[in-house]
C-alpha atoms as a PDB file:
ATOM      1  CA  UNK A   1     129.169  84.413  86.666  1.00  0.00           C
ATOM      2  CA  UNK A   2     130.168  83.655  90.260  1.00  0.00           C
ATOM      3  CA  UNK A   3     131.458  87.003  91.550  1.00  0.00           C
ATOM      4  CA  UNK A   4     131.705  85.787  95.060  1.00  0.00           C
ATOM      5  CA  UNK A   5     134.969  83.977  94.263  1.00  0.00           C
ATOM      6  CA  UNK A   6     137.027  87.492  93.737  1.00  0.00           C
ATOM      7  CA  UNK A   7     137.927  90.015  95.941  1.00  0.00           C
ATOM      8  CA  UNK A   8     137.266  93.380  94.275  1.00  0.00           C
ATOM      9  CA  UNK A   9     139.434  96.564  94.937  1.00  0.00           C
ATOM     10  CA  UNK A  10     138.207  99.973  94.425  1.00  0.00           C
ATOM     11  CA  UNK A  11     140.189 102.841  93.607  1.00  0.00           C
ATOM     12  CA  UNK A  12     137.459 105.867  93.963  1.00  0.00           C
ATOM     13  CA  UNK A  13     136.736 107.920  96.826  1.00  0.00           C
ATOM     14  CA  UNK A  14     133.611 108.928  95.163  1.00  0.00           C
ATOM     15  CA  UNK A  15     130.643 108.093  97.002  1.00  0.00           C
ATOM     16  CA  UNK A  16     127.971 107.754  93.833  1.00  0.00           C
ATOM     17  CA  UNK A  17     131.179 104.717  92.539  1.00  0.00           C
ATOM     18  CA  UNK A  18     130.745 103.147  95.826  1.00  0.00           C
ATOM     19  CA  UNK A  19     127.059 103.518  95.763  1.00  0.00           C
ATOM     20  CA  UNK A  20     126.493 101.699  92.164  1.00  0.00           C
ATOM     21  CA  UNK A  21     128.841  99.155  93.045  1.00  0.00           C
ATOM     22  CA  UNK A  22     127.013  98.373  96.060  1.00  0.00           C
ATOM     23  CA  UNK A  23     124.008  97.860  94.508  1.00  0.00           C
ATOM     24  CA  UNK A  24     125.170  95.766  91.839  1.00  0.00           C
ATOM     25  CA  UNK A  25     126.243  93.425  94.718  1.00  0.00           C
ATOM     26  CA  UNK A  26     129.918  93.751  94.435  1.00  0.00           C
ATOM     27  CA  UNK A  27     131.808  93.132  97.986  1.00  0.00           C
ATOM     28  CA  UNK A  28     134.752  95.466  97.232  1.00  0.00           C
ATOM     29  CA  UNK A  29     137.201  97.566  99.585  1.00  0.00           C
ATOM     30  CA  UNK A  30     137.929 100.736  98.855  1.00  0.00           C
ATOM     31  CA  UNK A  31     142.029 101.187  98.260  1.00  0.00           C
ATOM     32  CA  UNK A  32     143.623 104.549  97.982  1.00  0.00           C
ATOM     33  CA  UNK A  33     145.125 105.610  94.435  1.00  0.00           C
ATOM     34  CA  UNK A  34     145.978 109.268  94.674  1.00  0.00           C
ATOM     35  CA  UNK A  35     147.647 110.636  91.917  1.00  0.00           C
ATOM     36  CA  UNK A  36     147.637 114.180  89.720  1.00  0.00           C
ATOM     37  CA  UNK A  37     145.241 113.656  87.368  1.00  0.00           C
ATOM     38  CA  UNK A  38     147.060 115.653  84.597  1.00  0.00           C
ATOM     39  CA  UNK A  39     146.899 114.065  80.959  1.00  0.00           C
ATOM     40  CA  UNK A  40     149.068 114.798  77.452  1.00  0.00           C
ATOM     41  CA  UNK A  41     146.886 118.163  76.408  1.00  0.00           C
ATOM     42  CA  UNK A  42     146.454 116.267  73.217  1.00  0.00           C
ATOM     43  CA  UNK A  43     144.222 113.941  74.496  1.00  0.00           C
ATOM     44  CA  UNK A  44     140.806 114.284  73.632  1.00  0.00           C
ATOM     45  CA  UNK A  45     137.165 112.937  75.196  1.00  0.00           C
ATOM     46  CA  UNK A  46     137.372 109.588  75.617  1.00  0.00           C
ATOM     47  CA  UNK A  47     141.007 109.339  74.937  1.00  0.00           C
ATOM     48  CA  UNK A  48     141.404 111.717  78.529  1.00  0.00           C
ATOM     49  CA  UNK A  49     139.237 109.124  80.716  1.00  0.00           C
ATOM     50  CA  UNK A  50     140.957 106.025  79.510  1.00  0.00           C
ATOM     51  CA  UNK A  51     144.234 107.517  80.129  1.00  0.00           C
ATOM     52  CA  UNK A  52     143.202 108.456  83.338  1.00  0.00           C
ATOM     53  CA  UNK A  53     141.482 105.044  84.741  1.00  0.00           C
ATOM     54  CA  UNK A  54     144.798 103.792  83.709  1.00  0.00           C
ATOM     55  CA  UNK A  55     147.100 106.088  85.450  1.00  0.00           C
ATOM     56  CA  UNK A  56     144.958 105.468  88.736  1.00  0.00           C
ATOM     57  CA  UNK A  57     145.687 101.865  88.152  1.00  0.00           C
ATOM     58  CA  UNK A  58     149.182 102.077  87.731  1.00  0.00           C
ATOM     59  CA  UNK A  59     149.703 103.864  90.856  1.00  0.00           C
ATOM     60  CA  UNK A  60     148.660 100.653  92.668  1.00  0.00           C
ATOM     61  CA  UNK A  61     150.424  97.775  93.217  1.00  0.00           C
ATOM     62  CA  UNK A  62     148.709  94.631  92.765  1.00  0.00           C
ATOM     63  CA  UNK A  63     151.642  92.535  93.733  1.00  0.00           C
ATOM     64  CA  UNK A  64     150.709  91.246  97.267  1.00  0.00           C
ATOM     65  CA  UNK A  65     147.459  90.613  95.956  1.00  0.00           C
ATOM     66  CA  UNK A  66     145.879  86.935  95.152  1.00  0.00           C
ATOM     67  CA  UNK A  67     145.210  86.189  91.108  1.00  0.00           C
ATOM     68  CA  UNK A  68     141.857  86.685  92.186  1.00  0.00           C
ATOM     69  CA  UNK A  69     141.892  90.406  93.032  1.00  0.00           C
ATOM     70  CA  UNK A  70     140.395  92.654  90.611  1.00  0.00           C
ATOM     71  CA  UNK A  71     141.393  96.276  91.002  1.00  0.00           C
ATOM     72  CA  UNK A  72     138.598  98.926  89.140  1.00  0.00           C
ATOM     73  CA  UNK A  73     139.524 102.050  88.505  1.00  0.00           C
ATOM     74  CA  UNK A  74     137.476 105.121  86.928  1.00  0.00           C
ATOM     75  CA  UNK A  75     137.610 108.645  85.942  1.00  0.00           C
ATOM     76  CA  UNK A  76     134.563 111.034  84.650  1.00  0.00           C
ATOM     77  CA  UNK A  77     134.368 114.461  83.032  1.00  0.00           C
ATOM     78  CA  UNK A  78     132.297 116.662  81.056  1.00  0.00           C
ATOM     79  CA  UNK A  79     133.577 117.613  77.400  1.00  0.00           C
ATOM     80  CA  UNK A  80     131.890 120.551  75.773  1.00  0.00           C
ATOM     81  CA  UNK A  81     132.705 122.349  72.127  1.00  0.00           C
ATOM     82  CA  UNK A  82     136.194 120.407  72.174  1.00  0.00           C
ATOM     83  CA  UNK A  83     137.080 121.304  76.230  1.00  0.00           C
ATOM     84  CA  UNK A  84     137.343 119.137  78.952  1.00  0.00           C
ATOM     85  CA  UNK A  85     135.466 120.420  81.839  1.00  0.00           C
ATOM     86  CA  UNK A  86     136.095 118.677  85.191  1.00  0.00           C
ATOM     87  CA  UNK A  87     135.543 119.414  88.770  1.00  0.00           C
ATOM     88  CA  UNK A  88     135.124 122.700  90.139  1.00  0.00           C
ATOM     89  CA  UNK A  89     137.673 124.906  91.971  1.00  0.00           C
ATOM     90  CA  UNK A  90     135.478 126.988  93.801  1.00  0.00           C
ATOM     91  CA  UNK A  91     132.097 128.550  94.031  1.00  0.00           C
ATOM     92  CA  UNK A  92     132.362 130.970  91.328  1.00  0.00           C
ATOM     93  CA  UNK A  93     134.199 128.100  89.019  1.00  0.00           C
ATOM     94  CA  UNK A  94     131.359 126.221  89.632  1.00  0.00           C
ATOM     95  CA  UNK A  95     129.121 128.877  88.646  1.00  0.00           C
ATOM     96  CA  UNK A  96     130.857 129.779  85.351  1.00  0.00           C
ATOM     97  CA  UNK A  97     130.964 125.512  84.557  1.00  0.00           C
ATOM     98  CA  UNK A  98     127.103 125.452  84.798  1.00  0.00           C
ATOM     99  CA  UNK A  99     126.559 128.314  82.476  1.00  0.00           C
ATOM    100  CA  UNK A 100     128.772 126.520  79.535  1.00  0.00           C
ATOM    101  CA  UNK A 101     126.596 123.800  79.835  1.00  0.00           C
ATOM    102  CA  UNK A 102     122.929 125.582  80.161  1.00  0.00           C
ATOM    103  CA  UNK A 103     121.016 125.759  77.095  1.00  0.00           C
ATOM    104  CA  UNK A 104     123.497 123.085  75.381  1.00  0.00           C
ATOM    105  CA  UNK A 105     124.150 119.180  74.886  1.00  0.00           C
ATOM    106  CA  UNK A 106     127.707 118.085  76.302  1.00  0.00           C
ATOM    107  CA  UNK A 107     128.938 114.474  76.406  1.00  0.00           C
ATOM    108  CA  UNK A 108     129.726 112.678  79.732  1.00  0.00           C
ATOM    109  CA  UNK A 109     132.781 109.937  79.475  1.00  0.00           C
ATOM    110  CA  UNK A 110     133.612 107.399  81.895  1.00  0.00           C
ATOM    111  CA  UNK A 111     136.907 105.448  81.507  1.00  0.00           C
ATOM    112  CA  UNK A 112     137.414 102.087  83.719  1.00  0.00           C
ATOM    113  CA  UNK A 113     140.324  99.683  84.191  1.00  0.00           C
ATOM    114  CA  UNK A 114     139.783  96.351  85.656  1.00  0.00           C
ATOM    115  CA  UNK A 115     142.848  94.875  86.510  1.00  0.00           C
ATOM    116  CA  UNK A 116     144.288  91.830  88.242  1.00  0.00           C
ATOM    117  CA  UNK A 117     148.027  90.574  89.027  1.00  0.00           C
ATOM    118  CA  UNK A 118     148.452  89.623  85.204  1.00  0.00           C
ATOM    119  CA  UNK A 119     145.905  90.904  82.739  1.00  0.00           C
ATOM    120  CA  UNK A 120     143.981  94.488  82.496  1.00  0.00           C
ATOM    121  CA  UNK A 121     141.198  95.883  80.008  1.00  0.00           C
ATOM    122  CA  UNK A 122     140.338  99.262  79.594  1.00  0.00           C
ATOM    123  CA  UNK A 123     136.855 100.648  77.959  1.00  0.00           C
ATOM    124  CA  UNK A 124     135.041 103.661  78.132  1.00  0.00           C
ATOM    125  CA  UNK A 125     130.746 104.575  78.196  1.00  0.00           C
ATOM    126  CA  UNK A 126     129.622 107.658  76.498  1.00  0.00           C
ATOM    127  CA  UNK A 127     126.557 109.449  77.145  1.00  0.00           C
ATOM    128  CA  UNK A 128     124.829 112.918  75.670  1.00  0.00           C
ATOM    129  CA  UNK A 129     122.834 114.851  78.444  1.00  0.00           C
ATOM    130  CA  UNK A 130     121.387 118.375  77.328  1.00  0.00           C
ATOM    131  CA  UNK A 131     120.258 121.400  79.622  1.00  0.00           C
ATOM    132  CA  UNK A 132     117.317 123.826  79.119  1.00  0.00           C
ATOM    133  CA  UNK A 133     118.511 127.672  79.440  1.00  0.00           C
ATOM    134  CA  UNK A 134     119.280 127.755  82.589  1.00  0.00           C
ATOM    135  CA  UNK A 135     118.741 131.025  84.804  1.00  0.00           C
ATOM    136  CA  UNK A 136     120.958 132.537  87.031  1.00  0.00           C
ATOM    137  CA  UNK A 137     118.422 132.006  89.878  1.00  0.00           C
ATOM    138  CA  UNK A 138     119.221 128.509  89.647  1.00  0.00           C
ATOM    139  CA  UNK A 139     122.505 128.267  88.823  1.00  0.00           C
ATOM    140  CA  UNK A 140     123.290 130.329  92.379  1.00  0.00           C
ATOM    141  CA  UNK A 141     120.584 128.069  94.369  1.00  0.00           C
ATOM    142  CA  UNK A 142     121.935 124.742  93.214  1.00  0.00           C
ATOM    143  CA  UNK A 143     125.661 125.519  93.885  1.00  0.00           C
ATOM    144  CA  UNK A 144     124.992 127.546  97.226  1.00  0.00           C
ATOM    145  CA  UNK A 145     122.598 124.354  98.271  1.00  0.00           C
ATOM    146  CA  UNK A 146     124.295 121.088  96.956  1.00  0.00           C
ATOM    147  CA  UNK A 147     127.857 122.321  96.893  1.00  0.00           C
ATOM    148  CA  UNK A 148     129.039 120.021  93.743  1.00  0.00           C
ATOM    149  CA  UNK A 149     132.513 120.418  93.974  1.00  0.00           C
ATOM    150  CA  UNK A 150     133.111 116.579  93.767  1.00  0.00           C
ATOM    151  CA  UNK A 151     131.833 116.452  90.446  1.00  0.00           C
ATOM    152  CA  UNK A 152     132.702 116.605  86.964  1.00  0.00           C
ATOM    153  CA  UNK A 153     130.898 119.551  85.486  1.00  0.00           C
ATOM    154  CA  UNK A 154     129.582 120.924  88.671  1.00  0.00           C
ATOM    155  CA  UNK A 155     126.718 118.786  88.509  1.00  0.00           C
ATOM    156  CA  UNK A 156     124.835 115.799  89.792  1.00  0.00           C
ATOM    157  CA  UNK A 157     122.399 114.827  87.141  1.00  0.00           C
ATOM    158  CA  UNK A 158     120.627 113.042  90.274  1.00  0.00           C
ATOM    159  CA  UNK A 159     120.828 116.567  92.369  1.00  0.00           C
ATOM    160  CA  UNK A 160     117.966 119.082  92.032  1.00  0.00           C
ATOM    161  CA  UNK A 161     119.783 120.794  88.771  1.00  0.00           C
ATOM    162  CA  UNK A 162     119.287 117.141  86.941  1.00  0.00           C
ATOM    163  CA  UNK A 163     115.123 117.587  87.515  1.00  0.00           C
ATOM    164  CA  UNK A 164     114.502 120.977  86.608  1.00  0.00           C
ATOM    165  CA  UNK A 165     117.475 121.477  83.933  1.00  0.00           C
ATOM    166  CA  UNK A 166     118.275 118.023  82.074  1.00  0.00           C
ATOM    167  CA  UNK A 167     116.215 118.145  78.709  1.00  0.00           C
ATOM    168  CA  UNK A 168     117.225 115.316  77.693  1.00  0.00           C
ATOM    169  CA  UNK A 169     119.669 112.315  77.987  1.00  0.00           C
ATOM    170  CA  UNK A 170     121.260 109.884  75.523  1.00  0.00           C
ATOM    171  CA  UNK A 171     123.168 106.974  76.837  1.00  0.00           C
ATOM    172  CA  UNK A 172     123.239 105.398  80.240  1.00  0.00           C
ATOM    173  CA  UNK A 173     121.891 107.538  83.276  1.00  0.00           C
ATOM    174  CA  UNK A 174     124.519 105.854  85.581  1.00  0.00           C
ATOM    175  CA  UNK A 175     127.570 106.140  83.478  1.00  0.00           C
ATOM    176  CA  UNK A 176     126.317 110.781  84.111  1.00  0.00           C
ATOM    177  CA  UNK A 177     126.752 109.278  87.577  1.00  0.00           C
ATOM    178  CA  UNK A 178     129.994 108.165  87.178  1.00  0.00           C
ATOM    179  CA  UNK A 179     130.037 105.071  86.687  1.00  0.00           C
ATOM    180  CA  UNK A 180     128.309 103.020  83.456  1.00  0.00           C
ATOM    181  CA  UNK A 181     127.095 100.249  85.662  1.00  0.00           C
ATOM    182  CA  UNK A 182     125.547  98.346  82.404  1.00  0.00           C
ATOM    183  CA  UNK A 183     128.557  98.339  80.368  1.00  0.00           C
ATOM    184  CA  UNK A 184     130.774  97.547  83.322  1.00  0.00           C
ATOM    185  CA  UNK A 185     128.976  93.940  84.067  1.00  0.00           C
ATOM    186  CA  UNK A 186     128.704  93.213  80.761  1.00  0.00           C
ATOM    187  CA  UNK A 187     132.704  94.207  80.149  1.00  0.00           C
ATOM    188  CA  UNK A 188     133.339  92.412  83.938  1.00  0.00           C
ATOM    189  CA  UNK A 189     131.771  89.318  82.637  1.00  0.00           C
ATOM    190  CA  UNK A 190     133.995  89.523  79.556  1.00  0.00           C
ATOM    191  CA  UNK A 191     137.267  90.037  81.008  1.00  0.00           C
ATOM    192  CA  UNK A 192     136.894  86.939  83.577  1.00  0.00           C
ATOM    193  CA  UNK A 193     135.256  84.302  81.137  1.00  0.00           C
ATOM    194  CA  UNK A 194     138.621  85.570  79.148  1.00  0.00           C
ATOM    195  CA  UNK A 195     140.589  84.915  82.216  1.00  0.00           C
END
């Protein structure tokens, strides 16, 4: 697959998205896509993240755009015991999100869209990460030190909290990152031999 023929839009501030995509040697530019990330409170795991990537695709218009543009768009949380747990408020939100997830095994779900001017496909990656018992200690040190209030869950699983508090991981380390970087080639690869 020649990717050098499209130009790739990115609709993520975040800098881990920009990061993976980089390294998968993707020339993209990131676009803006701001919009309320509020969902039908139906929704549930994986159904939340695909509405979302969606939503942030909708709110750009692809329009002006060559047929060779291909907007992506993503969204990540964390969904424990039937919640969705996203990004925190504050410091003591923060807090209270990493002692949910200490001493259990939550699921991680990343929903992208990859759209162009007249044809869009939507997936999701799944992935299982589980903490040890986490102590208080800890908790306080991570959040006063690596401030993760960009991320879903309050955590970076490549931060200091993923090395001394991930037990284990099932699924794709990236896709904890936020973005399945696997599943996205292989789905990219899909979408424009369909194209």
């Amino acid at each position: 697959m020649d990717i050098s023929k499209y130009n790739f839009l990115l609709g993520s501030k975040s800098p881990r998205r920009q990061h993976l995509l980089k390294e998968l040697g993707l020339n993209y530019t990131v676009v803006n896509t701001d919009v309320e990330e509020d969902y039908p409170l139906q929704l549930r795991g994986a159904e939340i993240v695909r509405y979302l990537c969606k939503l942030k695709a909708d709110a750009f218009n692809l329009s002006n755009y060559s047929d060779n543009t291909i907007l992506i768009t993503a969204d990540t949380i964390v969904w424990l015991n039937d919640e969705c747990i996203g990004k925190p408020s504050n410091r003591e939100d923060a807090i209270n999100m990493l002692g949910k997830l200490s001493g259990h095994t939550h699921k991680v779900f990343t929903g992208i869209c990859v759209r162009t001017r007249s044809r869009e496909h939507v997936f999701h990656a799944e992935t299982e990460v589980s903490f040890k018992n986490l102590s208080v200690e800890e908790i306080s040190h991570y959040v006063q030190h690596h401030r993760p209030y960009d991320k879903a869950g309050s955590y970076g699983i490549q931060d200091w909290i993923g090395y001394i508090g991930v037990t284990g991981i099932n699924g794709c380390y990236y896709n904890v990152m936020g973005f399945p970087v696997q599943k996205f080639w292989e789905e990219l690869q899909q979408f424009l031999a369909e194209g």
